[in-house]
N, C-alpha and C. Protein backbone atom coordinates (compact mmCIF):
# COMPACT_ATOMS: atom_id res chain seq x y z
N UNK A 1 68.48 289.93 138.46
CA UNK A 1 69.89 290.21 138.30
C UNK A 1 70.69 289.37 139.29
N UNK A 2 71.76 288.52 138.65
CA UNK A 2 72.56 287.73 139.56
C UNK A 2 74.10 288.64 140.47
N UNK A 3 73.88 288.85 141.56
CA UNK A 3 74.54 289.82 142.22
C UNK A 3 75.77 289.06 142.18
N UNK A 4 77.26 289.36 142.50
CA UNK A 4 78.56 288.26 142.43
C UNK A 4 78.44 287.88 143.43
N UNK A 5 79.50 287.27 144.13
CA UNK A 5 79.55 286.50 145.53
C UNK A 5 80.54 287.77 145.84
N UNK A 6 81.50 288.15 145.20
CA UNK A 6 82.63 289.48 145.83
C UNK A 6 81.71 290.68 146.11
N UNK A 7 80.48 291.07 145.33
CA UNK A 7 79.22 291.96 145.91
C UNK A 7 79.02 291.68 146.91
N UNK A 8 78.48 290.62 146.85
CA UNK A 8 77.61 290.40 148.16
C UNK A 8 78.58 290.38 149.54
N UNK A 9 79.86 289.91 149.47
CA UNK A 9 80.13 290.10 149.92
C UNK A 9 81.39 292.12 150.84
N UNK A 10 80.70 292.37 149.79
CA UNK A 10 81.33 294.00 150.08
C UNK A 10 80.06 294.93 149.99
N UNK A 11 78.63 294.00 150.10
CA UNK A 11 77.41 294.19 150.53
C UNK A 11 77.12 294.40 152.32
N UNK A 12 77.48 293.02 152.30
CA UNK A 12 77.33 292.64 153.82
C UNK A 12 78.59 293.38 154.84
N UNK A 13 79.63 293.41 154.06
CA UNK A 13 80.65 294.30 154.94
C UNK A 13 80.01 295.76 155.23
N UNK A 14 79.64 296.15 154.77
CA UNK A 14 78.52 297.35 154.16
C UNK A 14 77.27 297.33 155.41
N UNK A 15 77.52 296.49 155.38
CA UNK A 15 76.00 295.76 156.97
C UNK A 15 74.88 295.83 156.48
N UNK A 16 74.73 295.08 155.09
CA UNK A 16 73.53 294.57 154.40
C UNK A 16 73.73 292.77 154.90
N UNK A 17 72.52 292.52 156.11
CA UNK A 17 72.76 291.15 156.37
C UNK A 17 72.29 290.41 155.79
N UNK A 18 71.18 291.05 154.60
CA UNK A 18 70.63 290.15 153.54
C UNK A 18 71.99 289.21 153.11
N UNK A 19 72.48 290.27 152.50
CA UNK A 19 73.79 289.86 151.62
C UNK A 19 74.20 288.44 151.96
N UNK A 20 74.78 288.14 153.16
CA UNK A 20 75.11 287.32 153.84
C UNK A 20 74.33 286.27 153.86
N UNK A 21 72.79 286.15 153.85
CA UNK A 21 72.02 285.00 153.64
C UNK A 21 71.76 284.69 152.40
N UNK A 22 71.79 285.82 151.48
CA UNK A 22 71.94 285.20 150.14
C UNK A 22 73.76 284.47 149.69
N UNK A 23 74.36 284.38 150.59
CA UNK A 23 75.92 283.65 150.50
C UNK A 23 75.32 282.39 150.80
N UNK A 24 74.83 281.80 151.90
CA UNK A 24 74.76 280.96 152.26
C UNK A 24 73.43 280.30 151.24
N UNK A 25 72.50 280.76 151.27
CA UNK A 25 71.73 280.47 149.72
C UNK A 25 72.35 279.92 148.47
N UNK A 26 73.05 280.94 148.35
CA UNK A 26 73.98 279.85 147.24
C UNK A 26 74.73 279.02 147.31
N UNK A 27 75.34 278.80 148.69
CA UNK A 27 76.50 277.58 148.96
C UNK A 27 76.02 276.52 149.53
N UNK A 28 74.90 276.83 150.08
CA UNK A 28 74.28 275.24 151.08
C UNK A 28 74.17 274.29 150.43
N UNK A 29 73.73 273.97 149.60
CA UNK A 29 73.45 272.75 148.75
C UNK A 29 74.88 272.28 148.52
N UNK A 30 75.52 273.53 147.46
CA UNK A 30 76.84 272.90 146.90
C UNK A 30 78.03 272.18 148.17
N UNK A 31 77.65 272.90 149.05
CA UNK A 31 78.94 272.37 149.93
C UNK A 31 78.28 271.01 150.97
N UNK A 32 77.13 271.24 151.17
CA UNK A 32 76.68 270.19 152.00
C UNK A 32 76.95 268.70 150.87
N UNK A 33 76.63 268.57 149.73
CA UNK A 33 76.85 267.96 148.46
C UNK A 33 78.51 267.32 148.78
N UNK A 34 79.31 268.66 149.16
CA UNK A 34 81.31 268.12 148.70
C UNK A 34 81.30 267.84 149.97
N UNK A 35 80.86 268.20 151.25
CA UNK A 35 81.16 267.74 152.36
C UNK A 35 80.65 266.44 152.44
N UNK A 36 79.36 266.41 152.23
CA UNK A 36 79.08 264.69 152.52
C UNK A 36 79.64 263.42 151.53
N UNK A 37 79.93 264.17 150.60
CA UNK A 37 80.61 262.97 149.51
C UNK A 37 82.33 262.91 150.40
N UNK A 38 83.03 263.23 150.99
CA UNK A 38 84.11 263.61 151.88
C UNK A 38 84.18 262.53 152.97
N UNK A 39 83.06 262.90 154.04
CA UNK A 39 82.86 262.58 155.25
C UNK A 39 81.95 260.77 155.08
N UNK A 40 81.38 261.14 154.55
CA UNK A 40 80.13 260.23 154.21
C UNK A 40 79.33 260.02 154.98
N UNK A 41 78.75 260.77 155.61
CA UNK A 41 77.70 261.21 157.14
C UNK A 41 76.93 262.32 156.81
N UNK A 42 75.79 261.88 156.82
CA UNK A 42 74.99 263.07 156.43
C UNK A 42 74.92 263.85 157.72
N UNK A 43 74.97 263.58 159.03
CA UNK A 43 74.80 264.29 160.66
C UNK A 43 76.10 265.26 160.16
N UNK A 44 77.12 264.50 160.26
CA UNK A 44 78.61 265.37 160.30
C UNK A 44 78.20 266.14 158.88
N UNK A 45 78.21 266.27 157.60
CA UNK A 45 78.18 266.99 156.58
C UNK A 45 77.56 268.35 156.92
N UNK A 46 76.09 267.99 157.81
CA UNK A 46 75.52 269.25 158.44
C UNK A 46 75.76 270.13 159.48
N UNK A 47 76.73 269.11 159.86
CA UNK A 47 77.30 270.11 161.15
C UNK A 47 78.87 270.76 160.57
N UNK A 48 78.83 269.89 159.67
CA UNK A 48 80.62 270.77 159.16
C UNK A 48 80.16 272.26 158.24
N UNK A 49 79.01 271.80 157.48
CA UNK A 49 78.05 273.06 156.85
C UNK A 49 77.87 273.76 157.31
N UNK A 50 77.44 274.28 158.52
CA UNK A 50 77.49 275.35 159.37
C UNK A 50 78.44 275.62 159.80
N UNK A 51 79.57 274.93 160.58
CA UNK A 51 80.91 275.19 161.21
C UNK A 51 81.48 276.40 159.67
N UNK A 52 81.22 275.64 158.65
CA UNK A 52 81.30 276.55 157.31
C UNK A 52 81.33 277.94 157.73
N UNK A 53 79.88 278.11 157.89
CA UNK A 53 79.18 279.25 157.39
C UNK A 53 79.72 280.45 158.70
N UNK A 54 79.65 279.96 159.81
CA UNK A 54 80.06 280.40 160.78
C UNK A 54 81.62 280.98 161.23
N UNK A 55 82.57 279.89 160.51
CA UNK A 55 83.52 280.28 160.27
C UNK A 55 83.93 281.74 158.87
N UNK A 56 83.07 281.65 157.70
CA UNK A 56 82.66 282.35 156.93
C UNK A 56 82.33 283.91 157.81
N UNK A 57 81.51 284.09 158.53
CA UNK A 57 81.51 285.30 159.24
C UNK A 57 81.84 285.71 159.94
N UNK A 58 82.26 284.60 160.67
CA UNK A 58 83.55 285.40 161.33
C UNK A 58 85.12 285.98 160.39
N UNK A 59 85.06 285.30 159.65
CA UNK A 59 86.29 285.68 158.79
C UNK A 59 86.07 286.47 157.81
N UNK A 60 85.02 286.86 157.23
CA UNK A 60 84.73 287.46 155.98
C UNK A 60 85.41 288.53 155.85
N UNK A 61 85.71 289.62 157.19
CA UNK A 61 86.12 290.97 156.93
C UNK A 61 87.91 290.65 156.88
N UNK A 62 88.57 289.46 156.77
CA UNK A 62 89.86 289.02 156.56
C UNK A 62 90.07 288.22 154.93
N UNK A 63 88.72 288.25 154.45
CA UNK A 63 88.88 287.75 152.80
C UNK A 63 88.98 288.92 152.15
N UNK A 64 90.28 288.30 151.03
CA UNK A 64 91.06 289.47 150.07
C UNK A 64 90.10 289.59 149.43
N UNK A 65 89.26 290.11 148.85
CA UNK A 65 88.49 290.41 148.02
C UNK A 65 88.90 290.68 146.68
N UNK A 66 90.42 290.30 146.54
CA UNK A 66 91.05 290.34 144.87
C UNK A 66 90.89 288.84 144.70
N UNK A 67 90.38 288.08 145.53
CA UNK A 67 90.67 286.74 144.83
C UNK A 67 89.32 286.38 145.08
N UNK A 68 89.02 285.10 144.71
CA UNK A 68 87.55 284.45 144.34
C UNK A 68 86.97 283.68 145.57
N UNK A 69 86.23 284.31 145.75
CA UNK A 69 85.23 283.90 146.77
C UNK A 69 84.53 282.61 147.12
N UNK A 70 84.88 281.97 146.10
CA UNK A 70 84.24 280.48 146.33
C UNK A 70 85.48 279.92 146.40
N UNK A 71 86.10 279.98 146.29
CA UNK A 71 87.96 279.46 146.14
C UNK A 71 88.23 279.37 147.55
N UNK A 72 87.78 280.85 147.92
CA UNK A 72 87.97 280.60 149.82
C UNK A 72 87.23 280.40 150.56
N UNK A 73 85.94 279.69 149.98
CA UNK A 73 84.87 279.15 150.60
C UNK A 73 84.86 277.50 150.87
N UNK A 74 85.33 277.12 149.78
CA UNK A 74 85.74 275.37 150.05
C UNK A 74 86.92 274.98 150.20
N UNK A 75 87.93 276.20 150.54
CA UNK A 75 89.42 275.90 151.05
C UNK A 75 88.82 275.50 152.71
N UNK A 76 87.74 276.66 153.37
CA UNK A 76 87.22 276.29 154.99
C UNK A 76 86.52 275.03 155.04
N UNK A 77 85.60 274.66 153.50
CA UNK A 77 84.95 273.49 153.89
C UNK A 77 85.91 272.40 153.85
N UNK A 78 87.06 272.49 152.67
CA UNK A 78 87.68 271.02 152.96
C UNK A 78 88.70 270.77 154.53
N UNK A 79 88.81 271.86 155.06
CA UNK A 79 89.94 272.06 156.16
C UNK A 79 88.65 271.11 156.74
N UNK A 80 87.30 271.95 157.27
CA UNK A 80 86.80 271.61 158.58
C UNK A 80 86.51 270.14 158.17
N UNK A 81 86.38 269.31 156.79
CA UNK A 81 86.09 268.22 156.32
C UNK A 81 87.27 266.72 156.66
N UNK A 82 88.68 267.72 156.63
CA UNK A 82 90.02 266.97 156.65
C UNK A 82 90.02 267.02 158.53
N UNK A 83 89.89 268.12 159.33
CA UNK A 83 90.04 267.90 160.49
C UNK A 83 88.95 267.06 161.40
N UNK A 84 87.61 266.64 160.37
CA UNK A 84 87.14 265.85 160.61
C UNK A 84 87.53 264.14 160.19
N UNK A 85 88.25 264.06 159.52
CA UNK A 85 88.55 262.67 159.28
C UNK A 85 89.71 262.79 159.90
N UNK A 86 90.73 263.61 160.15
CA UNK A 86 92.05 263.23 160.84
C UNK A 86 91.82 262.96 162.40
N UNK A 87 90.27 263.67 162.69
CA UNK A 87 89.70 263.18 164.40
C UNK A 87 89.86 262.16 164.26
N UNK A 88 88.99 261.44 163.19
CA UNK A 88 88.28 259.50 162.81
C UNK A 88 89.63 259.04 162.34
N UNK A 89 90.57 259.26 162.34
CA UNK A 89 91.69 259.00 162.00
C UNK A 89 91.65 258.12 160.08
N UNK A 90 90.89 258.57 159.86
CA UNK A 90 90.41 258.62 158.40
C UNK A 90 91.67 259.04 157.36
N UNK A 91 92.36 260.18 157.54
CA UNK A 91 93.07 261.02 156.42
C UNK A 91 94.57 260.54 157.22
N UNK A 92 95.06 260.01 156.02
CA UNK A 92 96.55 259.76 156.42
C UNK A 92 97.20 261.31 155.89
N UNK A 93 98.19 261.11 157.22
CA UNK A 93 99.23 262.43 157.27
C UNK A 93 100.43 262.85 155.89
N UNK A 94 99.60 262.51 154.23
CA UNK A 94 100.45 262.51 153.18
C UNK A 94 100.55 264.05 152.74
N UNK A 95 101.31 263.74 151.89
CA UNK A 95 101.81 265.61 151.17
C UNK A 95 101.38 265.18 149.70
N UNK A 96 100.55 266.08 149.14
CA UNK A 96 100.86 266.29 147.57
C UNK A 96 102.44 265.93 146.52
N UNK A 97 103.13 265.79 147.37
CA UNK A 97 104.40 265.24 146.63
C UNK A 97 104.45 263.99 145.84
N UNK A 98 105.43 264.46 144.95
CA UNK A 98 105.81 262.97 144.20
C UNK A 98 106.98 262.12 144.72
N UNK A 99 106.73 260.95 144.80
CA UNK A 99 108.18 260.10 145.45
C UNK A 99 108.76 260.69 144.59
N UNK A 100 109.12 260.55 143.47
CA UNK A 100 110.13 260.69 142.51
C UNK A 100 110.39 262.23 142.44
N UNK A 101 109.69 262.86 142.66
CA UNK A 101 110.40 264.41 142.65
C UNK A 101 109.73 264.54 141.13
N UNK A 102 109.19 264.25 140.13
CA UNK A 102 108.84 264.53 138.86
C UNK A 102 107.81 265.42 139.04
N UNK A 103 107.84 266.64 137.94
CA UNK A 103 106.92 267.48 137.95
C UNK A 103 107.00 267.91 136.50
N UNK A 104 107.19 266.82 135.57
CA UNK A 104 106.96 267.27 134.18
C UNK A 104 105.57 267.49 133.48
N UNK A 105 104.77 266.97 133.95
CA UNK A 105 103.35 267.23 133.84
C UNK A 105 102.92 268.52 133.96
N UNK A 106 103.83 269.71 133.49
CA UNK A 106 103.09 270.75 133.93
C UNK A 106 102.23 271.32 133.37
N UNK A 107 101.76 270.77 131.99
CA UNK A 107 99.91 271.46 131.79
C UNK A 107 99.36 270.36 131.60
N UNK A 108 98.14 270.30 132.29
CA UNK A 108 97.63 269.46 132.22
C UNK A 108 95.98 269.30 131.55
N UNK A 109 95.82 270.31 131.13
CA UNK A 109 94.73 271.08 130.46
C UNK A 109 94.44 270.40 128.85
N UNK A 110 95.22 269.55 129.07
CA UNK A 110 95.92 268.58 127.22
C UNK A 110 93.94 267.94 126.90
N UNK A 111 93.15 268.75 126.97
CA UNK A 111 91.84 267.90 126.63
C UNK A 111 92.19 266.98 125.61
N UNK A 112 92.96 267.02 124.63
CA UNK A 112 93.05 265.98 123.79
C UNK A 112 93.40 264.19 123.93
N UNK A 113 94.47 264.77 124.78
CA UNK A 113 95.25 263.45 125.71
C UNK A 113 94.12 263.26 126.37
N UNK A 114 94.12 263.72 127.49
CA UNK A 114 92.45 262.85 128.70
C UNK A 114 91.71 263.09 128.76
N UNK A 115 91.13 264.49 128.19
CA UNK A 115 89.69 264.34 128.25
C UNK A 115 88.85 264.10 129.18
N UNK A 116 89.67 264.49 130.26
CA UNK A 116 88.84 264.39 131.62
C UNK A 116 87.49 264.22 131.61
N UNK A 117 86.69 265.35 130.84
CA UNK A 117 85.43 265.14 131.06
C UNK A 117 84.50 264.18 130.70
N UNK A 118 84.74 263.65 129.06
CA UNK A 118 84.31 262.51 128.52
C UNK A 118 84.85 261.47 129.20
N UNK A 119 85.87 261.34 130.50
CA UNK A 119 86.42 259.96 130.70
C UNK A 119 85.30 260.09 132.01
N UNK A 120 85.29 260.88 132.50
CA UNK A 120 84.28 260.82 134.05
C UNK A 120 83.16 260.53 133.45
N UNK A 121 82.27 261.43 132.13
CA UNK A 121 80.95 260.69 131.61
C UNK A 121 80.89 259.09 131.36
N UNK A 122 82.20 258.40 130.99
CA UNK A 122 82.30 257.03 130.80
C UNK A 122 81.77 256.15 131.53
N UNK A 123 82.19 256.54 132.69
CA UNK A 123 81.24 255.49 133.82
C UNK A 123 80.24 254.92 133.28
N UNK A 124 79.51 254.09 133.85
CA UNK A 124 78.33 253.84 133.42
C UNK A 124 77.34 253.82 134.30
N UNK A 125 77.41 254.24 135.27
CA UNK A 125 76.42 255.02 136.25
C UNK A 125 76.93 255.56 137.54
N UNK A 126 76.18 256.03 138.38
CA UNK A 126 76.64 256.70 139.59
C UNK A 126 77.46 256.04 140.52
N UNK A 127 76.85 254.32 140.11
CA UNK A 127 77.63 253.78 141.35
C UNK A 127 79.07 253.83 140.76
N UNK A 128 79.06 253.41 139.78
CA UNK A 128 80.96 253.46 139.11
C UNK A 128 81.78 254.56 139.37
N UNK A 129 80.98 255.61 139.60
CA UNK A 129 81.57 256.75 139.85
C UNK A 129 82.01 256.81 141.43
N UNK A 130 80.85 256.44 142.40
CA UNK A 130 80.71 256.58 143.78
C UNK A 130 82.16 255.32 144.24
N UNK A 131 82.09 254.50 143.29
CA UNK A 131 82.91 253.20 144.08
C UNK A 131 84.41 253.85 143.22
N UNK A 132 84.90 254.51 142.48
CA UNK A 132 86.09 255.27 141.96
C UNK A 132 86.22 256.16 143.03
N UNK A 133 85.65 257.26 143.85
CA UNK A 133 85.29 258.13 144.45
C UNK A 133 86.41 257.18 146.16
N UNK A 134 85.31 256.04 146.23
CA UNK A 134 85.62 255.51 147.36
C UNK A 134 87.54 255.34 146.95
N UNK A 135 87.50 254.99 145.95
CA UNK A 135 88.87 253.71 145.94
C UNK A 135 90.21 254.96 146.10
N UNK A 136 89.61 256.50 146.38
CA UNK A 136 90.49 257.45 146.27
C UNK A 136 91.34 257.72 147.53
N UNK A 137 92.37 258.00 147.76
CA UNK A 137 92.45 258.76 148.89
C UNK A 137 91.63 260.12 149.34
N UNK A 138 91.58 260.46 150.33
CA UNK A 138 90.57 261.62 150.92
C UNK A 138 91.28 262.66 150.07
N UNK A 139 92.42 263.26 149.47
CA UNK A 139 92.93 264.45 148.68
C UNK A 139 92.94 263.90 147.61
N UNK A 140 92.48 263.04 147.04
CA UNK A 140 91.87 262.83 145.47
C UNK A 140 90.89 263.08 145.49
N UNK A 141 90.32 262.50 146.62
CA UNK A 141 88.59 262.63 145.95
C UNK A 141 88.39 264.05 146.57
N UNK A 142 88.81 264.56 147.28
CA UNK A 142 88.28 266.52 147.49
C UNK A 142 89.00 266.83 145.80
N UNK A 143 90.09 266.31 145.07
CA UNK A 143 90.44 266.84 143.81
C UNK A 143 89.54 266.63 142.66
N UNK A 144 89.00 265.74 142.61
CA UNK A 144 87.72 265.15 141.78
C UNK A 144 86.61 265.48 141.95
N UNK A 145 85.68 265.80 143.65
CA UNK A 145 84.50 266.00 143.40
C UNK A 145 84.92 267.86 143.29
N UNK A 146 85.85 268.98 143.72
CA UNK A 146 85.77 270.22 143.38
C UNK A 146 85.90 269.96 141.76
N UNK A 147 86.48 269.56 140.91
CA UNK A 147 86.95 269.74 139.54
C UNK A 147 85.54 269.25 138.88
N UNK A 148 84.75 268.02 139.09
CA UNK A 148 83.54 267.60 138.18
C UNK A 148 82.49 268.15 138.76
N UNK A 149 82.70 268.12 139.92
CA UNK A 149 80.76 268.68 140.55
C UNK A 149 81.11 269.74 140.59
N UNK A 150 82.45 270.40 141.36
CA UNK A 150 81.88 272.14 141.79
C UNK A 150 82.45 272.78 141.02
N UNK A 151 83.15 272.11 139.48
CA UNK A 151 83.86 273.22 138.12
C UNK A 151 84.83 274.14 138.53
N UNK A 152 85.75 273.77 139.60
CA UNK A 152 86.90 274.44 139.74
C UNK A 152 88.11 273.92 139.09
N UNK A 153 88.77 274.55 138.23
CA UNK A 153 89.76 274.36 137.81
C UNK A 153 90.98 274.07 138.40
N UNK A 154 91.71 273.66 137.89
CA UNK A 154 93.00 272.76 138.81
C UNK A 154 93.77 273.75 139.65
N UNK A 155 93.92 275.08 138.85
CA UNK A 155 95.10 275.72 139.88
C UNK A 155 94.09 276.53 140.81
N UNK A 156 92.86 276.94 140.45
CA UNK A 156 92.09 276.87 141.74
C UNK A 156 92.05 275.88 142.96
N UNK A 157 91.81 274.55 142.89
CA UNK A 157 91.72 273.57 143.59
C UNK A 157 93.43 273.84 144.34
N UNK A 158 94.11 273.79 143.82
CA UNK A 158 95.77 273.57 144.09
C UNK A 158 95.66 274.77 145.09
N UNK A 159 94.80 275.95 145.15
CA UNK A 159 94.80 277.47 145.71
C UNK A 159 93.98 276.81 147.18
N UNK A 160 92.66 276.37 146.71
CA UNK A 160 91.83 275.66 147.59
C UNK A 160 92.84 274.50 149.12
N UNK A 161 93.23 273.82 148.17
CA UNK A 161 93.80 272.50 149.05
C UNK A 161 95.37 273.08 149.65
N UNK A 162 95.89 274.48 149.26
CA UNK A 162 97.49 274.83 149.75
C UNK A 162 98.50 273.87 149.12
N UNK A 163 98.59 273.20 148.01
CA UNK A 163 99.11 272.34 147.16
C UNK A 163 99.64 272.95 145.90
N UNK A 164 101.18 272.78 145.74
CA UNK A 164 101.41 273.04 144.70
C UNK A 164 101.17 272.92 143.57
N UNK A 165 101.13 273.84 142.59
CA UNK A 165 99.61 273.52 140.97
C UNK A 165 100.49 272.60 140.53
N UNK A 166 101.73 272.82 140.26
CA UNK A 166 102.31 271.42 138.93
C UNK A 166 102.61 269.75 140.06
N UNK A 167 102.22 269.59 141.12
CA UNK A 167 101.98 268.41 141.52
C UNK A 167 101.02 268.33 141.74
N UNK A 168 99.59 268.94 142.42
CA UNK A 168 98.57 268.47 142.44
C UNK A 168 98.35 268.20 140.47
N UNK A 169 98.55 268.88 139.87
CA UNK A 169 97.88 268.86 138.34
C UNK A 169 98.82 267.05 137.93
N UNK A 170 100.14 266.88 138.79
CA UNK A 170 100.47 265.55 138.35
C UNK A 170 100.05 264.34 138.71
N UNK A 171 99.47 264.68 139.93
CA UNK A 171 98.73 263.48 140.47
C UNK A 171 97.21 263.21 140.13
N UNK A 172 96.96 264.35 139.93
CA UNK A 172 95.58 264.47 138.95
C UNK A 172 95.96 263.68 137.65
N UNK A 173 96.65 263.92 136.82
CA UNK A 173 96.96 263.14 135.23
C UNK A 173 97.05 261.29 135.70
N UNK A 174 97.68 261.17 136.86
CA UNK A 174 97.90 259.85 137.42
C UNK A 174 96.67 259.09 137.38
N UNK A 175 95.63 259.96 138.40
CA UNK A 175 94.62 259.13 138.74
C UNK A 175 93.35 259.13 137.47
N UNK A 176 94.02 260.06 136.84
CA UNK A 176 92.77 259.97 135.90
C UNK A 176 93.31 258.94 134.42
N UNK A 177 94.66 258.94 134.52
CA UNK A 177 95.33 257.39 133.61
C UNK A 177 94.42 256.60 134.34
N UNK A 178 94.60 256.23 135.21
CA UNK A 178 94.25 255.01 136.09
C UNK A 178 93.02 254.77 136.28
N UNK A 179 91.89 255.84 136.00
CA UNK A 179 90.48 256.00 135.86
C UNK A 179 90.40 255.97 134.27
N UNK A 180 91.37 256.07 133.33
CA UNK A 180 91.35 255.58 132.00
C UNK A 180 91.48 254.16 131.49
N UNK A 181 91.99 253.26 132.16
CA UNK A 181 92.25 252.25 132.09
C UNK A 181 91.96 251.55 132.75
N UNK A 182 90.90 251.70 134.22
CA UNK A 182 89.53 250.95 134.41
C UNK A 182 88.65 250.90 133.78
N UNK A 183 87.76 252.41 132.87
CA UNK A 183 86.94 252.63 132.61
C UNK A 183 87.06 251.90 130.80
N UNK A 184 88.05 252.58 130.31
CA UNK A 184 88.01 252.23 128.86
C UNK A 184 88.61 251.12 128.43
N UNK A 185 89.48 249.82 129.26
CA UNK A 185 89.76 248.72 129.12
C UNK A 185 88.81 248.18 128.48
N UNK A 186 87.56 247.90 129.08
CA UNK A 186 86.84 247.33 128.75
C UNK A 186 86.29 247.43 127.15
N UNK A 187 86.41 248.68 126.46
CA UNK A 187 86.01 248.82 124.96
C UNK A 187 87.12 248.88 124.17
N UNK A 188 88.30 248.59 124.96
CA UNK A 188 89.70 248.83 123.82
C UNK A 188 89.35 247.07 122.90
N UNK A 189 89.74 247.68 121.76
CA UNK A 189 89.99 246.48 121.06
C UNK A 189 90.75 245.19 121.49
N UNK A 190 90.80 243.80 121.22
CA UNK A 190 91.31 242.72 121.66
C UNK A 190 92.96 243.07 120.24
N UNK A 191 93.74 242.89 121.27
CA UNK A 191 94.83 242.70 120.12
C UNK A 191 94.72 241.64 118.99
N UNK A 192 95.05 241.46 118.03
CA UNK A 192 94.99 241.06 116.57
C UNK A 192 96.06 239.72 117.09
N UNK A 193 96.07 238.24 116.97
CA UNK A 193 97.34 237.58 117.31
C UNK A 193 96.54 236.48 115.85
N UNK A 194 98.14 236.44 115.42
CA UNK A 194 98.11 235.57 114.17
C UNK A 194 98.49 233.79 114.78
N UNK A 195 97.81 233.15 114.20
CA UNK A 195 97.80 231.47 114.87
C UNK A 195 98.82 230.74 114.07
């Protein structure tokens, strides 16, 4: 029987310390995974992984337990991930905002239009993916690897990162045009020109 993560965690409040190692059971992989694709240090990924987990128990008896538990599990990993690159002076000091103030993009869920998922399968292997990954800013790519690897949905992520949903969801449509027209240039038809 798969216990929830909001169990387990109103397990362990309970002072079942199993509970608590089966949390970290289920998150080690996944977050050591978003942290090191982040940082790109496997030393630092493992030490931000624990700073995780640690921070996790100390805080646990301050998580709302009406909201989702993994939501406020990689909101701590991307913080301790971002205050690690703003040390390395890595993460420029930007806002989720649009120059232009536009926020017409507000659903962005249009599978028909992008197709997010079939456009990320497009790649044609890991490295295409890893070198898109690189060419991101550090709050794209925490928006890309939570949405394809860890299946959080946008206004989760937007909950995750403290970012408003209808601009993070617009800068998301941006980069994934722009990941449309690296990736599928290449198979669009040659225009038709008469001689």
């Amino acid at each position: 029987m798969n216990i929830s993560d909001e169990k387990l965690v109103e397990n362990f409040l309970a002072g079942d310390e199993k509970a608590f190692e089966k949390l970290i059971d289920r998150y080690l992989k996944q977050l050591y995974n978003f942290t090191f694709q982040l940082v790109g240090d496997q030393n630092v990924a493992q030490d931000l992984v624990q700073e995780v987990f640690v921070k996790m128990w100390k805080h646990l008896a301050s998580f709302d337990q009406n909201k989702k538990f993994s939501t406020w599990l990689y909101a701590i990993a991307k913080n301790a991930a971002y205050d690690w690159l703003k040390k390395k002076k890595a993460l420029p000091f930007s806002t989720f905002e649009n120059a232009d103030g536009s926020n017409f993009l507000e659903i962005l869920e249009d599978q028909n239009f992008l197709n997010s998922t079939q456009l990320w399968q497009k790649m044609d292997n890991a490295q295409d993916a890893q070198q898109f990954l690189n060419s991101l800013s550090p709050e794209m790519k925490t928006i890309f690897l939570l949405h394809f690897q860890q299946g959080f949905s946008l206004v989760e992520i937007a909950e995750i990162l403290g970012a408003p949903s209808n601009t993070l969801k617009s800068q998301f449509r941006r980069t994934l045009l722009s990941l449309r027209k690296q990736f599928f240039a290449k198979d669009a038809p040659k225009p038709f020109s008469v001689s």
